[in-house]
C-alpha atoms as a PDB file:
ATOM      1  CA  UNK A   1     -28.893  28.041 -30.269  1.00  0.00           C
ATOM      2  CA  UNK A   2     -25.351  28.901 -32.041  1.00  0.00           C
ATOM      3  CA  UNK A   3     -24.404  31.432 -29.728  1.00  0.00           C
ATOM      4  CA  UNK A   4     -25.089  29.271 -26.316  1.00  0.00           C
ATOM      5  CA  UNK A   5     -22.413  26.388 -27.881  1.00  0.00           C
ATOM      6  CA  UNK A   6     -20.235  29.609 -28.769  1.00  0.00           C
ATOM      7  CA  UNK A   7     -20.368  30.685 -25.011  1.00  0.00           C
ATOM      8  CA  UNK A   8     -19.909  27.050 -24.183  1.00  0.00           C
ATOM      9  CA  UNK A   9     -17.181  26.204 -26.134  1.00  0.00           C
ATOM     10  CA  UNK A  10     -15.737  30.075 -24.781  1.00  0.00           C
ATOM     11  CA  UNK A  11     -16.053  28.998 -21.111  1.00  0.00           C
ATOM     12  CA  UNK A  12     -14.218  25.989 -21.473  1.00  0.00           C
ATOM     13  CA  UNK A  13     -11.456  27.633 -22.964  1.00  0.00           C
ATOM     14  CA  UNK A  14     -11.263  30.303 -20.763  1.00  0.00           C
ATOM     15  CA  UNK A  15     -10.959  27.359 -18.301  1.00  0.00           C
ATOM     16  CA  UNK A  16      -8.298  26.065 -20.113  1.00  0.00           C
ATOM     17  CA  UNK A  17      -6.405  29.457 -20.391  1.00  0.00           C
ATOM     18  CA  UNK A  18      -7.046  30.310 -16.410  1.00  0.00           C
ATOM     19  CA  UNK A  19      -5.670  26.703 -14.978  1.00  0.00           C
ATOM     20  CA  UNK A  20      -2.443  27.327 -17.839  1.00  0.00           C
ATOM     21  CA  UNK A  21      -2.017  31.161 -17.358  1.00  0.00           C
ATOM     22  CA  UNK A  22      -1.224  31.953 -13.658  1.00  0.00           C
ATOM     23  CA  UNK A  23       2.075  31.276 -12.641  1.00  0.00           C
ATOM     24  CA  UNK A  24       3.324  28.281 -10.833  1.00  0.00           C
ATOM     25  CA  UNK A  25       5.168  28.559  -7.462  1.00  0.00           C
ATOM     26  CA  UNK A  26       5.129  24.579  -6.418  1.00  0.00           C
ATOM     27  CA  UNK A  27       7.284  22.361  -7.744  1.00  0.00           C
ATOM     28  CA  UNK A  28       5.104  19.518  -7.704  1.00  0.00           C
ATOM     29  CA  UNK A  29       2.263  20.234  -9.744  1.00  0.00           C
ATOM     30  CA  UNK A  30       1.221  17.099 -10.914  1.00  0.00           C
ATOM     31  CA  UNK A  31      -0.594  16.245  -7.836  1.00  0.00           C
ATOM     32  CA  UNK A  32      -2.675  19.537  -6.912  1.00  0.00           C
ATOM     33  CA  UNK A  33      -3.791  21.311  -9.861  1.00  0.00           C
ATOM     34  CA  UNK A  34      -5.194  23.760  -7.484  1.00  0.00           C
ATOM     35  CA  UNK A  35      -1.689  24.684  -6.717  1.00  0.00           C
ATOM     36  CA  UNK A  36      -0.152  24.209 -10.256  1.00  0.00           C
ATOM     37  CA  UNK A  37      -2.543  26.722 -11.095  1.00  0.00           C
ATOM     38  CA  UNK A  38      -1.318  29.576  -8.653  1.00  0.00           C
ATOM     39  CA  UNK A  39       0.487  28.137  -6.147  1.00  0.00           C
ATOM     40  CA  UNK A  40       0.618  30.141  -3.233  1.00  0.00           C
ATOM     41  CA  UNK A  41      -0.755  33.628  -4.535  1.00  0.00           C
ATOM     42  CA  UNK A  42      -3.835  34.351  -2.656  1.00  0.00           C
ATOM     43  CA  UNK A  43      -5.396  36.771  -5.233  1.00  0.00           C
ATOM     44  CA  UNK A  44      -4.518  34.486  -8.432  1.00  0.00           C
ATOM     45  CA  UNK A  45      -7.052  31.487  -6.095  1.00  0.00           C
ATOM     46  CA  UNK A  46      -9.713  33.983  -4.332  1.00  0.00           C
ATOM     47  CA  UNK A  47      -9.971  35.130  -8.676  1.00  0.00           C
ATOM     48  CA  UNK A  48     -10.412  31.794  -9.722  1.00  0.00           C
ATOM     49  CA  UNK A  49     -12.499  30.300  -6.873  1.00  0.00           C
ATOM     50  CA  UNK A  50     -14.981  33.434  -8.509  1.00  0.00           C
ATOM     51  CA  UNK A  51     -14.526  32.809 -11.841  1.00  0.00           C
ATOM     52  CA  UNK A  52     -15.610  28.678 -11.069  1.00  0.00           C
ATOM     53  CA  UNK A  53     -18.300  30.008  -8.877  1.00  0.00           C
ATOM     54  CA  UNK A  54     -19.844  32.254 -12.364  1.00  0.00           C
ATOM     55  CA  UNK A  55     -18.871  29.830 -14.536  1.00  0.00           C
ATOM     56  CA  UNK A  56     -20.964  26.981 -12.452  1.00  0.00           C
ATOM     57  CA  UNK A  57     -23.944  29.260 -12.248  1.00  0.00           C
ATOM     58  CA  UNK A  58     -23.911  29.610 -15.811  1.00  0.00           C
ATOM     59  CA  UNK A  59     -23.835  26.883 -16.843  1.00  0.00           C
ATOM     60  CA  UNK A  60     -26.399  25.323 -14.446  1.00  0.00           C
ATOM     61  CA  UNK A  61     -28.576  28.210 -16.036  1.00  0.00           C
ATOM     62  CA  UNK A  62     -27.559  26.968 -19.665  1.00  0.00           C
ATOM     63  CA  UNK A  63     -28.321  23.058 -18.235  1.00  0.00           C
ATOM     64  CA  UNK A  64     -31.640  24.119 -17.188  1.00  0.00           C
ATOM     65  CA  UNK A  65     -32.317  26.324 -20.510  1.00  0.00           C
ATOM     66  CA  UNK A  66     -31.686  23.252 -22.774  1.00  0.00           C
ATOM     67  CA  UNK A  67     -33.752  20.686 -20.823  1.00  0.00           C
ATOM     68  CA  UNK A  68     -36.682  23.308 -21.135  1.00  0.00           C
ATOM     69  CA  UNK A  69     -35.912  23.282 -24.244  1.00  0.00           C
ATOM     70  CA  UNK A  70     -35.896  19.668 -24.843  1.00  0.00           C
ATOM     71  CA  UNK A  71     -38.886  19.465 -23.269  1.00  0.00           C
ATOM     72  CA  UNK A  72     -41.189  21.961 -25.175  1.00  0.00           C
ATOM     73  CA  UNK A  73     -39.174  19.890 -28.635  1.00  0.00           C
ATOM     74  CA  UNK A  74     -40.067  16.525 -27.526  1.00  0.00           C
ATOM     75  CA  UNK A  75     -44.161  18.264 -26.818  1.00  0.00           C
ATOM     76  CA  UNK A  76     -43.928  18.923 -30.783  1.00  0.00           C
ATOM     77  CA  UNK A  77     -41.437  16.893 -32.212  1.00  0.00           C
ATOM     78  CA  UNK A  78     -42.256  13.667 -30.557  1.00  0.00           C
ATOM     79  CA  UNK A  79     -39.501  12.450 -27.450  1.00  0.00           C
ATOM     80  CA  UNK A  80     -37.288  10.655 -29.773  1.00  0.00           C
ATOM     81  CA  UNK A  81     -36.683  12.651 -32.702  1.00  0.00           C
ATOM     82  CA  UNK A  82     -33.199  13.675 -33.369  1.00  0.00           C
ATOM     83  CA  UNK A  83     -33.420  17.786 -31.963  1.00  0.00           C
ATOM     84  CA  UNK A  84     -34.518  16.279 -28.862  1.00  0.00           C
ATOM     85  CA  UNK A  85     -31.766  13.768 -28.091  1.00  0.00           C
ATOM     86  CA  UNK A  86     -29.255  16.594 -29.334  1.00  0.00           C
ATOM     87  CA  UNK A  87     -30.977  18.865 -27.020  1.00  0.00           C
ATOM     88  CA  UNK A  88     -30.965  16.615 -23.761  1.00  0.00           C
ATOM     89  CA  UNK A  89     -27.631  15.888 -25.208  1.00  0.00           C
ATOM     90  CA  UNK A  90     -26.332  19.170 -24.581  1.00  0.00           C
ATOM     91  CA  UNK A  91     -28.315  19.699 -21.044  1.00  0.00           C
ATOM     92  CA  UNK A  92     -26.288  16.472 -19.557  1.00  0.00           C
ATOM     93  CA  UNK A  93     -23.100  17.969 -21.246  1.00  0.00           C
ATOM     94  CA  UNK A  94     -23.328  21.631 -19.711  1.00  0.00           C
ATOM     95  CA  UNK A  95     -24.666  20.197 -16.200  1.00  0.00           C
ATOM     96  CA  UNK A  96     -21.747  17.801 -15.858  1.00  0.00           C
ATOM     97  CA  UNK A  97     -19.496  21.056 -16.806  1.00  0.00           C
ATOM     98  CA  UNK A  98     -21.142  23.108 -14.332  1.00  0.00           C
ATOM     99  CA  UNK A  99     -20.135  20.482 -11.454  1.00  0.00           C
ATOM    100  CA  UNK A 100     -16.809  20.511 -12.194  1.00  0.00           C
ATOM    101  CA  UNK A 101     -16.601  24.042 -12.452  1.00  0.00           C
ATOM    102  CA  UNK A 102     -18.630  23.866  -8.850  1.00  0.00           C
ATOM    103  CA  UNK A 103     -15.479  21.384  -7.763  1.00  0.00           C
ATOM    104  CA  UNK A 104     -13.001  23.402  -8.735  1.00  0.00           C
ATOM    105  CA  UNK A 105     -14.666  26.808  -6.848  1.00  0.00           C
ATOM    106  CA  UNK A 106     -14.456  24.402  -3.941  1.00  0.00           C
ATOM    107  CA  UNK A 107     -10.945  23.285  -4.425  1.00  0.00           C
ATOM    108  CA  UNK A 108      -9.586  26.831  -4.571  1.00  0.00           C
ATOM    109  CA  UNK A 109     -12.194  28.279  -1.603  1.00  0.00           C
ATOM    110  CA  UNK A 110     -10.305  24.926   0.263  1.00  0.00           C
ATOM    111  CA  UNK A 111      -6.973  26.308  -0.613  1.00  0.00           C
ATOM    112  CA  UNK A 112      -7.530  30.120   0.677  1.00  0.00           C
ATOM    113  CA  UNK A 113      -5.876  30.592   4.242  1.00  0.00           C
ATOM    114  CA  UNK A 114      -8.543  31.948   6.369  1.00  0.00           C
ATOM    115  CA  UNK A 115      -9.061  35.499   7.354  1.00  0.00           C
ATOM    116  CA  UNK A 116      -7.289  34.606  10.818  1.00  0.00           C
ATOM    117  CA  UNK A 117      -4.175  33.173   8.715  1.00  0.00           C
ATOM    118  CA  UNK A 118      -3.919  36.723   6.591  1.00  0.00           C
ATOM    119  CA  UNK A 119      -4.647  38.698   9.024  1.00  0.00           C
ATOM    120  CA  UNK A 120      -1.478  37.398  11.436  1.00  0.00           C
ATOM    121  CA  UNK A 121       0.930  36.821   8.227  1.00  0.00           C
ATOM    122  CA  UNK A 122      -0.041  40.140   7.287  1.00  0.00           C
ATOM    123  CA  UNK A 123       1.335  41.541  10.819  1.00  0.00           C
ATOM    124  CA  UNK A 124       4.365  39.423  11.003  1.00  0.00           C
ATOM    125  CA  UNK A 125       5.825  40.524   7.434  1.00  0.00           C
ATOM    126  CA  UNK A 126       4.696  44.555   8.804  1.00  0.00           C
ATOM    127  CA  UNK A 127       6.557  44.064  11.829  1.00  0.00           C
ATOM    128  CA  UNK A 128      10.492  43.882  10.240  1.00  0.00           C
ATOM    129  CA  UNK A 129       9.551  46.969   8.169  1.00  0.00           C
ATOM    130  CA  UNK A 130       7.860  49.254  10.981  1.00  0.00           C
ATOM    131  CA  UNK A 131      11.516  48.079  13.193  1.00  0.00           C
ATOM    132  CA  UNK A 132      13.644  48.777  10.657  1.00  0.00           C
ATOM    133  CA  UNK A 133      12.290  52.736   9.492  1.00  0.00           C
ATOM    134  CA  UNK A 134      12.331  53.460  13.542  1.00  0.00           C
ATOM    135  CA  UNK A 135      16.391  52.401  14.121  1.00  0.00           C
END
């Protein structure tokens, strides 16, 4: 039971560190944190659009572990004894975590430019350099 409020206590500060860590290219931050966060760098969203996407499973996983849990307690322990409301406690905690990790995968997936929007940036900036090794 430790180790699943170390891991939960370890994903939201990995959270933490991800949203601080990648460097910002916008100047206004304050009103997209999807863009404080990386700005325009494709990989630094498309990495933590994944990492949200993991980090919601998990702890929809971890949600669904403790309400077992506080199920099979309250079947021995009686519905209101103290383990139990901890317990359920913790379930409501780590599902409302998982859907704002779930958010923020969506706010980042939101942010990607489509494959049609790489694809044709990628052949404009490829263009100046092929016409500039042929002169």
């Amino acid at each position: 039971m430790k180790n699943r409020h170390i891991l939960l206590g370890g994903g939201f500060l990995l959270m933490g560190t991800l949203l601080t860590g990648c460097d910002t290219g916008a100047s206004n931050t304050t009103l997209d944190p999807v863009k404080a966060a990386c700005g325009s760098d494709y990989n630094c969203m498309r990495d933590l659009m994944m990492h949200y996407r993991v980090l919601a499973t998990d702890l929809m996983k971890m949600a669904e572990g403790y309400a077992r849990e506080a199920d099979y307690q309250a079947l021995k322990l009686g519905q209101d004894s103290p383990e139990v409301r901890t317990t359920r406690a913790l379930a409501r905690k780590a599902w409302t975590e998982a859907q704002e990790a779930a958010f923020l995968a969506s706010q980042y997936e939101y942010q990607l430019p489509s494959k049609e929007e790489i694809s044709h940036t990628d052949k404009n900036t490829a263009l100046p350099a092929l016409s500039a090794g042929i002169g």
